[in-house]
PDB file of N, CA and C in Angstrom:
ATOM      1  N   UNK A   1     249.477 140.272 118.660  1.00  0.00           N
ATOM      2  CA  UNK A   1     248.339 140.720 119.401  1.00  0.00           C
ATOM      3  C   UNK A   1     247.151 140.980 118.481  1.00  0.00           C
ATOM      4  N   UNK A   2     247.629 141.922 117.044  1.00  0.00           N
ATOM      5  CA  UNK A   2     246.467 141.942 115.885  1.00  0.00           C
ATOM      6  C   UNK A   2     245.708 140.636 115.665  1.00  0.00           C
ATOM      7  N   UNK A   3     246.919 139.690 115.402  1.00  0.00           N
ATOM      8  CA  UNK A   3     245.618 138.216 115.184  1.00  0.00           C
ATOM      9  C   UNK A   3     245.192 137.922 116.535  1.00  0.00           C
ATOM     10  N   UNK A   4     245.622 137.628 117.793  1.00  0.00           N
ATOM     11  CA  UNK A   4     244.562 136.964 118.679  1.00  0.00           C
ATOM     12  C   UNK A   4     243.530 138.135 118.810  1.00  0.00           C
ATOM     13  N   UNK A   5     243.140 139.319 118.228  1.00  0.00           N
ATOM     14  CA  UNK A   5     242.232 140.389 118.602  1.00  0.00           C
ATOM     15  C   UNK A   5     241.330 139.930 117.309  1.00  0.00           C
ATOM     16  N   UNK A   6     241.944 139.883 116.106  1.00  0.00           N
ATOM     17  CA  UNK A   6     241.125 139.239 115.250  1.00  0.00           C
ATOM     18  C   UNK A   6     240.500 137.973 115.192  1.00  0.00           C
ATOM     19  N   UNK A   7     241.158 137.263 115.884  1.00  0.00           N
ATOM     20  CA  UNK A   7     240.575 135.836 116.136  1.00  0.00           C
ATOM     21  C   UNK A   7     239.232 135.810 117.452  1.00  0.00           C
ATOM     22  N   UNK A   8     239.635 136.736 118.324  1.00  0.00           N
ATOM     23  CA  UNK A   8     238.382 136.777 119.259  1.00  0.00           C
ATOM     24  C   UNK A   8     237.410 137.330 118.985  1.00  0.00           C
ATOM     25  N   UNK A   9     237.621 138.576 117.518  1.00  0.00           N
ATOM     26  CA  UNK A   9     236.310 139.391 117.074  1.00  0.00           C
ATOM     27  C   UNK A   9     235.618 138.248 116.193  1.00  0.00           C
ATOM     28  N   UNK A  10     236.818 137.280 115.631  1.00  0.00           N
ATOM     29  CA  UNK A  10     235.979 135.961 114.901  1.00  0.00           C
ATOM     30  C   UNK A  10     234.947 135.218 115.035  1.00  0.00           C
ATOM     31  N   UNK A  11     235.374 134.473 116.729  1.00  0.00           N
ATOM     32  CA  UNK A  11     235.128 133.806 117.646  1.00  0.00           C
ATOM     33  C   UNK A  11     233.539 134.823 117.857  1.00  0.00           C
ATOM     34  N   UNK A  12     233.882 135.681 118.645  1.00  0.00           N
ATOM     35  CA  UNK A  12     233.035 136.763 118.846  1.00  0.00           C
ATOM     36  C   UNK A  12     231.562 136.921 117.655  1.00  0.00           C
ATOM     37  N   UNK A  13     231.962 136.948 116.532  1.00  0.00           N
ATOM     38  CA  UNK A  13     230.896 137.115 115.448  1.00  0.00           C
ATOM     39  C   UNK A  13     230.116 135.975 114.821  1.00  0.00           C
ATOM     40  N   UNK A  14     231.137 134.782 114.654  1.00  0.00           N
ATOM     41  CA  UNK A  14     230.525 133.358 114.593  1.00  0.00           C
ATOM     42  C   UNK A  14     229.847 133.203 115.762  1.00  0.00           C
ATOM     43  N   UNK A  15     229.789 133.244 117.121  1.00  0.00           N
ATOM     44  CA  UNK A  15     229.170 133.323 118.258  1.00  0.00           C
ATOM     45  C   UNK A  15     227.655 134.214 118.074  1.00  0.00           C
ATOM     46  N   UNK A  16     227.615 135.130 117.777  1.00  0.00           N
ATOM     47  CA  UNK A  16     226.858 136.311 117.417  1.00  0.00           C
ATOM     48  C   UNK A  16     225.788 135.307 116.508  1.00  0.00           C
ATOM     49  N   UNK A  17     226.394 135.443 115.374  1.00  0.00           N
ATOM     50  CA  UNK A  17     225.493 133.989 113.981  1.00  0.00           C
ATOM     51  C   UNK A  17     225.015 133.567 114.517  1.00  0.00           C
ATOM     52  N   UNK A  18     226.067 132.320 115.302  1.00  0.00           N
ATOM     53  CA  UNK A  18     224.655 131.217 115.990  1.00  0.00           C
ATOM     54  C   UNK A  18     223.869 131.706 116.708  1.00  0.00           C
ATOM     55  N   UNK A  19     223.911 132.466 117.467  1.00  0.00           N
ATOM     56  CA  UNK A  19     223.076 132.969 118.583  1.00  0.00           C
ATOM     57  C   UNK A  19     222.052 133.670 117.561  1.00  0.00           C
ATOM     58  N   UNK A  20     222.239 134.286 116.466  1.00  0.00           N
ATOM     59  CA  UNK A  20     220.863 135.028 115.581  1.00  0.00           C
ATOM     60  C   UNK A  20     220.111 133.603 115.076  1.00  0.00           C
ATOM     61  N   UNK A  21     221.001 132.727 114.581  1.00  0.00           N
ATOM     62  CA  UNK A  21     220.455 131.592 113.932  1.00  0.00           C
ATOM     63  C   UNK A  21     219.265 130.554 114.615  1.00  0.00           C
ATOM     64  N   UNK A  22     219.897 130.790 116.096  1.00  0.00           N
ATOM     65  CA  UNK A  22     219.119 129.965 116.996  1.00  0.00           C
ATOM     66  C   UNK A  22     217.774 130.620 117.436  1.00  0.00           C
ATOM     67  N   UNK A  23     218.055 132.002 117.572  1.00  0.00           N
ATOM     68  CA  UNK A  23     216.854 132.455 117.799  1.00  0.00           C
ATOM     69  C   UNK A  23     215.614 132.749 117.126  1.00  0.00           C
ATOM     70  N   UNK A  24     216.316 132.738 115.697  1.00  0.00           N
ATOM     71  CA  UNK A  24     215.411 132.543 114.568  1.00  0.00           C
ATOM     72  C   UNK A  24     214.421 131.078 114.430  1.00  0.00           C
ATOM     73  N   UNK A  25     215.623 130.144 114.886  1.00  0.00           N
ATOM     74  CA  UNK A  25     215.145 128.751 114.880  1.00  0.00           C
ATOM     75  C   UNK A  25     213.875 128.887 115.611  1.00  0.00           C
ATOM     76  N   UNK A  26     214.426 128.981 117.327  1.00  0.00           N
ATOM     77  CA  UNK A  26     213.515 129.536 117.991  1.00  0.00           C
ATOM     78  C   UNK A  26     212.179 130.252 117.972  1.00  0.00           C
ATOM     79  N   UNK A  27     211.902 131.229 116.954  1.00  0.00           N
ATOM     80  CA  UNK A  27     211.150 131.632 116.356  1.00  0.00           C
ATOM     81  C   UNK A  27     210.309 130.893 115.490  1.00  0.00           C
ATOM     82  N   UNK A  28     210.705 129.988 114.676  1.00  0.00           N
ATOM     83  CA  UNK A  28     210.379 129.295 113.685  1.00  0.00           C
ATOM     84  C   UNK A  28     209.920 128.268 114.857  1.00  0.00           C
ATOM     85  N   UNK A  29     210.483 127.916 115.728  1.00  0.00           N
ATOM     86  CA  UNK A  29     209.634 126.434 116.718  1.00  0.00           C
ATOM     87  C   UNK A  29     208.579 126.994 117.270  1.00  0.00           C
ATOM     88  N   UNK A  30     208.325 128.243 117.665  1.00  0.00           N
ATOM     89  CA  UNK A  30     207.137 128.714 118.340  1.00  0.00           C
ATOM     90  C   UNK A  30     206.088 129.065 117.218  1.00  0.00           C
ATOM     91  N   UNK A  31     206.477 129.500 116.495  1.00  0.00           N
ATOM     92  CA  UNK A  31     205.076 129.816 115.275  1.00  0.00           C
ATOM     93  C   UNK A  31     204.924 127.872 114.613  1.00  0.00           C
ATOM     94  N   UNK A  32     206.104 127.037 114.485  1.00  0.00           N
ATOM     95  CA  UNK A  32     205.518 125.641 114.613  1.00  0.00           C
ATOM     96  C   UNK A  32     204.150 124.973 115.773  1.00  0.00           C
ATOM     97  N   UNK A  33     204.839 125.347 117.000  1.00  0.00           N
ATOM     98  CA  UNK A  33     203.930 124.922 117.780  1.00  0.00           C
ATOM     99  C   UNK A  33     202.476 125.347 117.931  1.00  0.00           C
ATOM    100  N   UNK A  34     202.285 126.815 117.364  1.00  0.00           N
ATOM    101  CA  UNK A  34     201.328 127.293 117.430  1.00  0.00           C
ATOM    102  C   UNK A  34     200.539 127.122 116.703  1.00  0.00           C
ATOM    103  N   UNK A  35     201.037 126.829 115.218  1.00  0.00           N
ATOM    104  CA  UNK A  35     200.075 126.173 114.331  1.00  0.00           C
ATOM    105  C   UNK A  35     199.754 124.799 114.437  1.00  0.00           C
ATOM    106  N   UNK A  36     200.494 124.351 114.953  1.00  0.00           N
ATOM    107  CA  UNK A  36     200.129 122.879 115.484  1.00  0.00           C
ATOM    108  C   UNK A  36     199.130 122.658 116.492  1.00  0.00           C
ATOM    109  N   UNK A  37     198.634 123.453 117.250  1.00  0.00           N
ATOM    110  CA  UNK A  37     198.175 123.421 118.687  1.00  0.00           C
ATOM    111  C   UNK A  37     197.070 124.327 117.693  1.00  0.00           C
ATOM    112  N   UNK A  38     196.986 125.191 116.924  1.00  0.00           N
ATOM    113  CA  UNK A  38     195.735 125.960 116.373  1.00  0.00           C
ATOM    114  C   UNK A  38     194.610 124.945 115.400  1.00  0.00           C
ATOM    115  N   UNK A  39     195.639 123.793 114.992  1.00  0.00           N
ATOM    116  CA  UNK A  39     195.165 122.848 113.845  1.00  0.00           C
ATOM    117  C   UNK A  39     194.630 121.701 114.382  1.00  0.00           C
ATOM    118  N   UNK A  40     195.523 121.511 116.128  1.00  0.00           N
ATOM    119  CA  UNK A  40     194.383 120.387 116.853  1.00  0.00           C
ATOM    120  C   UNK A  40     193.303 120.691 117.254  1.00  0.00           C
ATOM    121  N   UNK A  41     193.324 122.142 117.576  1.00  0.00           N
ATOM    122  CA  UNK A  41     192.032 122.711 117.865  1.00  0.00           C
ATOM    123  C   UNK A  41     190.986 122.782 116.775  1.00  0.00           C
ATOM    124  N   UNK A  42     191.467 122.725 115.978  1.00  0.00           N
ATOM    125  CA  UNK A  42     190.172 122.937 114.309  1.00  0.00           C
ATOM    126  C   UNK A  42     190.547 121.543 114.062  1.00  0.00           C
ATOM    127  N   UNK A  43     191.191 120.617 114.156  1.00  0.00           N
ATOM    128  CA  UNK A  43     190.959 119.404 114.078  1.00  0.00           C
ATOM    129  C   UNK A  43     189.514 118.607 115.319  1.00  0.00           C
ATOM    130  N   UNK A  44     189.330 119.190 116.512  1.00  0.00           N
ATOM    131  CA  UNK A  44     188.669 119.189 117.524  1.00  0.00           C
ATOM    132  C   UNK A  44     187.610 119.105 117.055  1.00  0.00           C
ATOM    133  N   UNK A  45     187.176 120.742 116.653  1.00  0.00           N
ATOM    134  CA  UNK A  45     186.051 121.233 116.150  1.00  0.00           C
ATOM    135  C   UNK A  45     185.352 120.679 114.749  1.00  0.00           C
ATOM    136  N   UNK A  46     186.627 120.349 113.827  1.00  0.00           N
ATOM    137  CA  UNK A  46     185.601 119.254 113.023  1.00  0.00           C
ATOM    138  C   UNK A  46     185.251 118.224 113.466  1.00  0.00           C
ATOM    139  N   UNK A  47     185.604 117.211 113.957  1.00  0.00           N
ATOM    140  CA  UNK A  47     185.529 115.869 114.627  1.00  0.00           C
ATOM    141  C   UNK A  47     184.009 116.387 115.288  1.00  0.00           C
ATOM    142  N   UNK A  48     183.535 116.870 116.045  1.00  0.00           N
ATOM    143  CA  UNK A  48     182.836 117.400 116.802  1.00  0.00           C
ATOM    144  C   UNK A  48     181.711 117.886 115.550  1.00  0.00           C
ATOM    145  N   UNK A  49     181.847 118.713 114.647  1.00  0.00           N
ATOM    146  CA  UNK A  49     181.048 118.494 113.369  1.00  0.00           C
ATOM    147  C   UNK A  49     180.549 117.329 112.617  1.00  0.00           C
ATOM    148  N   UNK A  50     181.678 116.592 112.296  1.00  0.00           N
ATOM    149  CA  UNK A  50     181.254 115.190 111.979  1.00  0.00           C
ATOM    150  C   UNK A  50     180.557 114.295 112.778  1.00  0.00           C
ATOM    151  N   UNK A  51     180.828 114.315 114.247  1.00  0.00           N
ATOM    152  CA  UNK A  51     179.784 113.678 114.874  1.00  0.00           C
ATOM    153  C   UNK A  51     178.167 114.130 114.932  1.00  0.00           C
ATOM    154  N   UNK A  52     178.434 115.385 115.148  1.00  0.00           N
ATOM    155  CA  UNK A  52     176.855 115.939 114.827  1.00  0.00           C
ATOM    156  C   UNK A  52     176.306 115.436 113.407  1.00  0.00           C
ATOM    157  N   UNK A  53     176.895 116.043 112.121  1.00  0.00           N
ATOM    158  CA  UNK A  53     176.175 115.537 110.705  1.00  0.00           C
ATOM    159  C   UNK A  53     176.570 113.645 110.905  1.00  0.00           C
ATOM    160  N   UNK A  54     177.101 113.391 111.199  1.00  0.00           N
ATOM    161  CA  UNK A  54     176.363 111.223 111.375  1.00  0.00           C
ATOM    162  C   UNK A  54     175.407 111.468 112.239  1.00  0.00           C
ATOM    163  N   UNK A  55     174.789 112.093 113.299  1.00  0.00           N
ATOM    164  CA  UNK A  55     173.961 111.637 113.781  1.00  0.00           C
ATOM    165  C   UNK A  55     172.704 112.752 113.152  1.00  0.00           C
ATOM    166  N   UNK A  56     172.745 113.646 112.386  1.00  0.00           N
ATOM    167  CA  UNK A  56     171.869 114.301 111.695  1.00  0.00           C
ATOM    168  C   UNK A  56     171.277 113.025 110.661  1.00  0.00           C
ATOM    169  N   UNK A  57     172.212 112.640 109.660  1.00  0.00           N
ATOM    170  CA  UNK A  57     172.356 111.471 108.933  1.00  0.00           C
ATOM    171  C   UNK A  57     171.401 110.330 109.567  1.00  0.00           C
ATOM    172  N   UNK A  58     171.908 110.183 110.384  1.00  0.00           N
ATOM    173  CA  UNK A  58     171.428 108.558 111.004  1.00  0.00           C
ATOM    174  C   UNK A  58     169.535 108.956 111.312  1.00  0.00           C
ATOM    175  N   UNK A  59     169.402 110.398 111.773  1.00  0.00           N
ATOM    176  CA  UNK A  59     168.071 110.686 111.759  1.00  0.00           C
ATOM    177  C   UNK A  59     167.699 110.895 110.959  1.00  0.00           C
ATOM    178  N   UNK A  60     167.932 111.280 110.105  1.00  0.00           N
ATOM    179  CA  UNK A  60     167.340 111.831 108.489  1.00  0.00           C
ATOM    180  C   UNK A  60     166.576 110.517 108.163  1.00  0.00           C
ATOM    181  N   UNK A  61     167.723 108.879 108.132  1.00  0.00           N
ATOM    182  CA  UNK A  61     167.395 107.856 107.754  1.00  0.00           C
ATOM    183  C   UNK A  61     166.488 106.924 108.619  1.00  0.00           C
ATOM    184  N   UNK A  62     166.317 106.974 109.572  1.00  0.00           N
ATOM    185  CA  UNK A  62     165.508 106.630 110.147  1.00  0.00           C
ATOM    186  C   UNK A  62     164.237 107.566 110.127  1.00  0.00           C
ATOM    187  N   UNK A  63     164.188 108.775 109.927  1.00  0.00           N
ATOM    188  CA  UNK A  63     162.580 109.168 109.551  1.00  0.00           C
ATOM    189  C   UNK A  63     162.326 108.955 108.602  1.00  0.00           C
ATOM    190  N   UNK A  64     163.410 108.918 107.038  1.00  0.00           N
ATOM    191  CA  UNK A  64     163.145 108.512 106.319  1.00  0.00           C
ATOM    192  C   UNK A  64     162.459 106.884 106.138  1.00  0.00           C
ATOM    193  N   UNK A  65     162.960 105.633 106.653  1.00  0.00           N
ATOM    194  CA  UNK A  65     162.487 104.791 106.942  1.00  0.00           C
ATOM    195  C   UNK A  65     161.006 104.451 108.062  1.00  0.00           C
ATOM    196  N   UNK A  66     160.980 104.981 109.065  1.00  0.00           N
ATOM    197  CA  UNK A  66     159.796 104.789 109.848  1.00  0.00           C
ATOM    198  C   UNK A  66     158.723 105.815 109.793  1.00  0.00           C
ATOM    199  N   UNK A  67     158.552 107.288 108.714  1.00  0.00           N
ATOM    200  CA  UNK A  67     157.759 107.914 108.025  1.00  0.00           C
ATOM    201  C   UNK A  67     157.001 107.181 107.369  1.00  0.00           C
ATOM    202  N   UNK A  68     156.974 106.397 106.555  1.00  0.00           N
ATOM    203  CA  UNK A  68     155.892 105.772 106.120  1.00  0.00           C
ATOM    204  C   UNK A  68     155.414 104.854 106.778  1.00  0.00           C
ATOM    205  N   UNK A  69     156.140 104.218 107.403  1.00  0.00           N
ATOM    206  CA  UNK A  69     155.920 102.732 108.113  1.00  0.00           C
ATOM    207  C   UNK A  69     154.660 103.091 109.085  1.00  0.00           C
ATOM    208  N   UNK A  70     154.963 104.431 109.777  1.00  0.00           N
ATOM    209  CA  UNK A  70     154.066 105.384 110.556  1.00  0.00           C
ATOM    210  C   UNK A  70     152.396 105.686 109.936  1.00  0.00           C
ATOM    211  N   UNK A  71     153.057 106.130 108.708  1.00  0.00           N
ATOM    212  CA  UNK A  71     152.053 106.377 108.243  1.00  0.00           C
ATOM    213  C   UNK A  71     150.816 105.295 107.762  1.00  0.00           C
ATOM    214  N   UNK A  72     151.563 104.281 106.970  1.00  0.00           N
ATOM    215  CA  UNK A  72     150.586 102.885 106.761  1.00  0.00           C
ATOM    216  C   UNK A  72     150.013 102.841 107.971  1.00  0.00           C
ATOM    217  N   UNK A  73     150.526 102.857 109.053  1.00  0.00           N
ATOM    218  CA  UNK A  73     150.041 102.316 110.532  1.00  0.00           C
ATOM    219  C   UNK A  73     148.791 102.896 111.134  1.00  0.00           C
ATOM    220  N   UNK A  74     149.185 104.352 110.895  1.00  0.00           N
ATOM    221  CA  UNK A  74     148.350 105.591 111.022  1.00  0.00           C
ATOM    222  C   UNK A  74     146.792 104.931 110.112  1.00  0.00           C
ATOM    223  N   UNK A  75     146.774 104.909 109.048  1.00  0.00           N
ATOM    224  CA  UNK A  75     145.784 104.587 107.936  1.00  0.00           C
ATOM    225  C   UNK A  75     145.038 103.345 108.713  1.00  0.00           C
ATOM    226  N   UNK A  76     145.972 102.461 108.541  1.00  0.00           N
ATOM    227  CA  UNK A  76     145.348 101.016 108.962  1.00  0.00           C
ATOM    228  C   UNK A  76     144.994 101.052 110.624  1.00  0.00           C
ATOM    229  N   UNK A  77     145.590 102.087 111.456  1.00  0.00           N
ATOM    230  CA  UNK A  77     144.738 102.051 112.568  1.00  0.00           C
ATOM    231  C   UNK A  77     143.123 102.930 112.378  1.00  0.00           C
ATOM    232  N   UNK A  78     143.299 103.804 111.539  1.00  0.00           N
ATOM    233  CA  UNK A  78     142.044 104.448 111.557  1.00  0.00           C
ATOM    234  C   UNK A  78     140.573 104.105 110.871  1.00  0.00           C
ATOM    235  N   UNK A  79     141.232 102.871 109.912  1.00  0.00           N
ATOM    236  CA  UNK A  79     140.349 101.930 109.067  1.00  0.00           C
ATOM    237  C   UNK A  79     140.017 101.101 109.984  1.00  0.00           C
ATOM    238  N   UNK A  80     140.758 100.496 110.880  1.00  0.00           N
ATOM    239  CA  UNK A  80     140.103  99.479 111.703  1.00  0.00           C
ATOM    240  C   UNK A  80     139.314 100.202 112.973  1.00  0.00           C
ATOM    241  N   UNK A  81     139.175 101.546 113.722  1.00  0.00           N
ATOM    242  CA  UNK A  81     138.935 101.845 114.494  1.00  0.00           C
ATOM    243  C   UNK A  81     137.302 102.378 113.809  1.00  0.00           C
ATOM    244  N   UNK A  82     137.092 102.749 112.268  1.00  0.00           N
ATOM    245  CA  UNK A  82     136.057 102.753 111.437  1.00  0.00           C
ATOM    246  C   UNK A  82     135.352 101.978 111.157  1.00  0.00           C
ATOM    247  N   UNK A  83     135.922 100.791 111.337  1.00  0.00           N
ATOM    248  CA  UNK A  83     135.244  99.491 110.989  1.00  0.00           C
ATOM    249  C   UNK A  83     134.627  99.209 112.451  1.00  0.00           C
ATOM    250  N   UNK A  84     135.334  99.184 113.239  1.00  0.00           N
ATOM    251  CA  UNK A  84     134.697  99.084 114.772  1.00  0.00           C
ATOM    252  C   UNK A  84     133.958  99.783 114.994  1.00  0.00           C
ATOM    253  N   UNK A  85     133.953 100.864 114.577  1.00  0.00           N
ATOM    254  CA  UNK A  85     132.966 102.361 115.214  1.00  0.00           C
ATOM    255  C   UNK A  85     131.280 101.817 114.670  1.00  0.00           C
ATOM    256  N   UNK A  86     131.750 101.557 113.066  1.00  0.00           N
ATOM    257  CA  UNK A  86     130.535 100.856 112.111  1.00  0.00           C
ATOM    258  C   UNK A  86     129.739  99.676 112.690  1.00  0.00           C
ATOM    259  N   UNK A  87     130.528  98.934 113.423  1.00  0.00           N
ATOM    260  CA  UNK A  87     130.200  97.738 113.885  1.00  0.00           C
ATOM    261  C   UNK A  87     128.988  98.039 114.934  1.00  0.00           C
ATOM    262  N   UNK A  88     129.729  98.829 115.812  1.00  0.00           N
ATOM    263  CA  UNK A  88     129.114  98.962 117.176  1.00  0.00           C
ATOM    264  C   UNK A  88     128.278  99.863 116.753  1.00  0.00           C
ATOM    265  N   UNK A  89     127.716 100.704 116.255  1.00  0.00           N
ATOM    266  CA  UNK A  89     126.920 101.789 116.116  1.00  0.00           C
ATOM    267  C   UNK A  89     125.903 101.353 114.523  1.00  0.00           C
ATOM    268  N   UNK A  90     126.543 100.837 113.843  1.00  0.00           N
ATOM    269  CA  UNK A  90     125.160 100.905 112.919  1.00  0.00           C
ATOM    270  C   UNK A  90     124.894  99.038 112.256  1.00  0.00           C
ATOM    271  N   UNK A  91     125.621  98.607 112.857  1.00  0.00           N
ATOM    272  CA  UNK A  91     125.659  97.009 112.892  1.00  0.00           C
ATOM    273  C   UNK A  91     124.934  96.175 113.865  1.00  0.00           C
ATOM    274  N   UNK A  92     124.881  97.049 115.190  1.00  0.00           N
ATOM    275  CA  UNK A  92     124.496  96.393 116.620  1.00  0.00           C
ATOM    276  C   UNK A  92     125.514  95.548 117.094  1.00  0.00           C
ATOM    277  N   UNK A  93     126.687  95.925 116.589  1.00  0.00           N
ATOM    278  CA  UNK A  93     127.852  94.504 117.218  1.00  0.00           C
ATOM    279  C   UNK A  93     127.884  93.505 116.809  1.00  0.00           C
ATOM    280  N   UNK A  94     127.375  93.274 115.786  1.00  0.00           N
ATOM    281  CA  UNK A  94     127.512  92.577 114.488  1.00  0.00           C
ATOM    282  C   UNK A  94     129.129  92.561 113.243  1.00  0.00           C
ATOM    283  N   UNK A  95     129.550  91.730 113.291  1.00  0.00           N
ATOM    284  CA  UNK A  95     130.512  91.663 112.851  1.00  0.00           C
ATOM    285  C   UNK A  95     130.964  92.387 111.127  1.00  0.00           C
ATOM    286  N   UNK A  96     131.235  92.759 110.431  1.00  0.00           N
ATOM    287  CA  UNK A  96     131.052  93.466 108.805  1.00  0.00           C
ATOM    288  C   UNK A  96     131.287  92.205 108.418  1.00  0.00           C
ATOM    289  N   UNK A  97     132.417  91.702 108.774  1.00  0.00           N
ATOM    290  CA  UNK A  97     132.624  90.127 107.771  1.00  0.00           C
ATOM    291  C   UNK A  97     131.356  89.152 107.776  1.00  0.00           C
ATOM    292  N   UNK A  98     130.885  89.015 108.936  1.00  0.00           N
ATOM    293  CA  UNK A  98     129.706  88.534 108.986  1.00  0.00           C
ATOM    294  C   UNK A  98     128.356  88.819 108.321  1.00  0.00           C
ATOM    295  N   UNK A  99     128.441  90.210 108.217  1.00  0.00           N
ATOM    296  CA  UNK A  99     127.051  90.635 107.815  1.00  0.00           C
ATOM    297  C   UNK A  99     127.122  90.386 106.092  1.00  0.00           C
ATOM    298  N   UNK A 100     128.740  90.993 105.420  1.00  0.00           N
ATOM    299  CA  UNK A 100     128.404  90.925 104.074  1.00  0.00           C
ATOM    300  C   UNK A 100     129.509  90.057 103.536  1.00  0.00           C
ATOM    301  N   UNK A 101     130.270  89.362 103.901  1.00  0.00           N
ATOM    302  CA  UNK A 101     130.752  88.015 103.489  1.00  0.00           C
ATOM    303  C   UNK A 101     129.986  87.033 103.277  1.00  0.00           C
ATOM    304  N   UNK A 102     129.818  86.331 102.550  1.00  0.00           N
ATOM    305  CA  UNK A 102     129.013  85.053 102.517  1.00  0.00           C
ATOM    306  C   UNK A 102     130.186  83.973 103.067  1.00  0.00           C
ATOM    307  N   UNK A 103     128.522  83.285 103.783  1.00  0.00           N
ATOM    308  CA  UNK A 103     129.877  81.845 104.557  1.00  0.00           C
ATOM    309  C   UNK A 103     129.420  80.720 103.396  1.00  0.00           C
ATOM    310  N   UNK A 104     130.447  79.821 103.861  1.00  0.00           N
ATOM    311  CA  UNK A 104     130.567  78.678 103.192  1.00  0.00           C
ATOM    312  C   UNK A 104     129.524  77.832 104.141  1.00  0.00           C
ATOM    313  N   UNK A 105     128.590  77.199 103.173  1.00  0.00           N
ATOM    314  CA  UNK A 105     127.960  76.272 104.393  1.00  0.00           C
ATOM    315  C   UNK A 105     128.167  74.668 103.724  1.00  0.00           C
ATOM    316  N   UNK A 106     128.096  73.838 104.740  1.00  0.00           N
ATOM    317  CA  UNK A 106     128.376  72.608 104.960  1.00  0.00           C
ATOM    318  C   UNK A 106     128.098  71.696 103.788  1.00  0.00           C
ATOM    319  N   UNK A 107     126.576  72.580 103.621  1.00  0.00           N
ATOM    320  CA  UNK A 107     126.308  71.607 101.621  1.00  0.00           C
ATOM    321  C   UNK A 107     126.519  72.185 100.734  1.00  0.00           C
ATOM    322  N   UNK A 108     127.869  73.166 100.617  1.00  0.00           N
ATOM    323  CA  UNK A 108     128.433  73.675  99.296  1.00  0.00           C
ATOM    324  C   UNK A 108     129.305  72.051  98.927  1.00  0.00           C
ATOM    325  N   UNK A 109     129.190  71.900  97.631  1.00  0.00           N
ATOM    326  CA  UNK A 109     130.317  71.356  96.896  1.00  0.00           C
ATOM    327  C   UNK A 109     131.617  71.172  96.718  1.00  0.00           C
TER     328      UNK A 109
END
């Protein structure tokens, strides 16, 4: 009767183990999942960063590129709108190329 009483407190305590072991496991799968599920979320949130700085990027480079392009444009519209202004107002509508270009005439060489 001593051994089958010892054999069921056996039974009984190896039973006990696994059952601590598993729940530990258990333990260990839920703090897994949670860091997993915390790291897609900050995986989220960078992705979501990186899309913002490429498209910060992509503007940076394009003002960088069409800033001047702007600006030449800017210049050369305000030179020609000077030259027109000159024309019409102290030229009589007289052309500038005309007035101080010399033409080529027919009995040049």
């Amino acid at each position: 009767m001593k051994k089958e009483d010892d054999n069921q407190k056996l039974i009984r305590d190896a039973t006990l183990l696994q059952l601590q072991k598993s729940n530990a496991l258990e333990q260990q799968l839920k703090a897994i999942r949670h860091n997993t599920e915390q790291t897609e979320i900050r995986l989220l949130e960078l992705q979501k960063e990186m899309k913002k700085a490429r498209r910060s990027i992509r503007i940076f480079w394009l003002a960088e590129l069409f800033g001047p392009i702007l600006a030449i444009a800017l210049i050369l519209g305000g030179a020609w709108y000077a030259v027109r202004y000159a024309e019409e107002h102290y030229l009589g509508g007289e052309s500038i190329i005309d007035k101080f270009l010399p033409r080529e005439t027919a009995s040049s060489p």
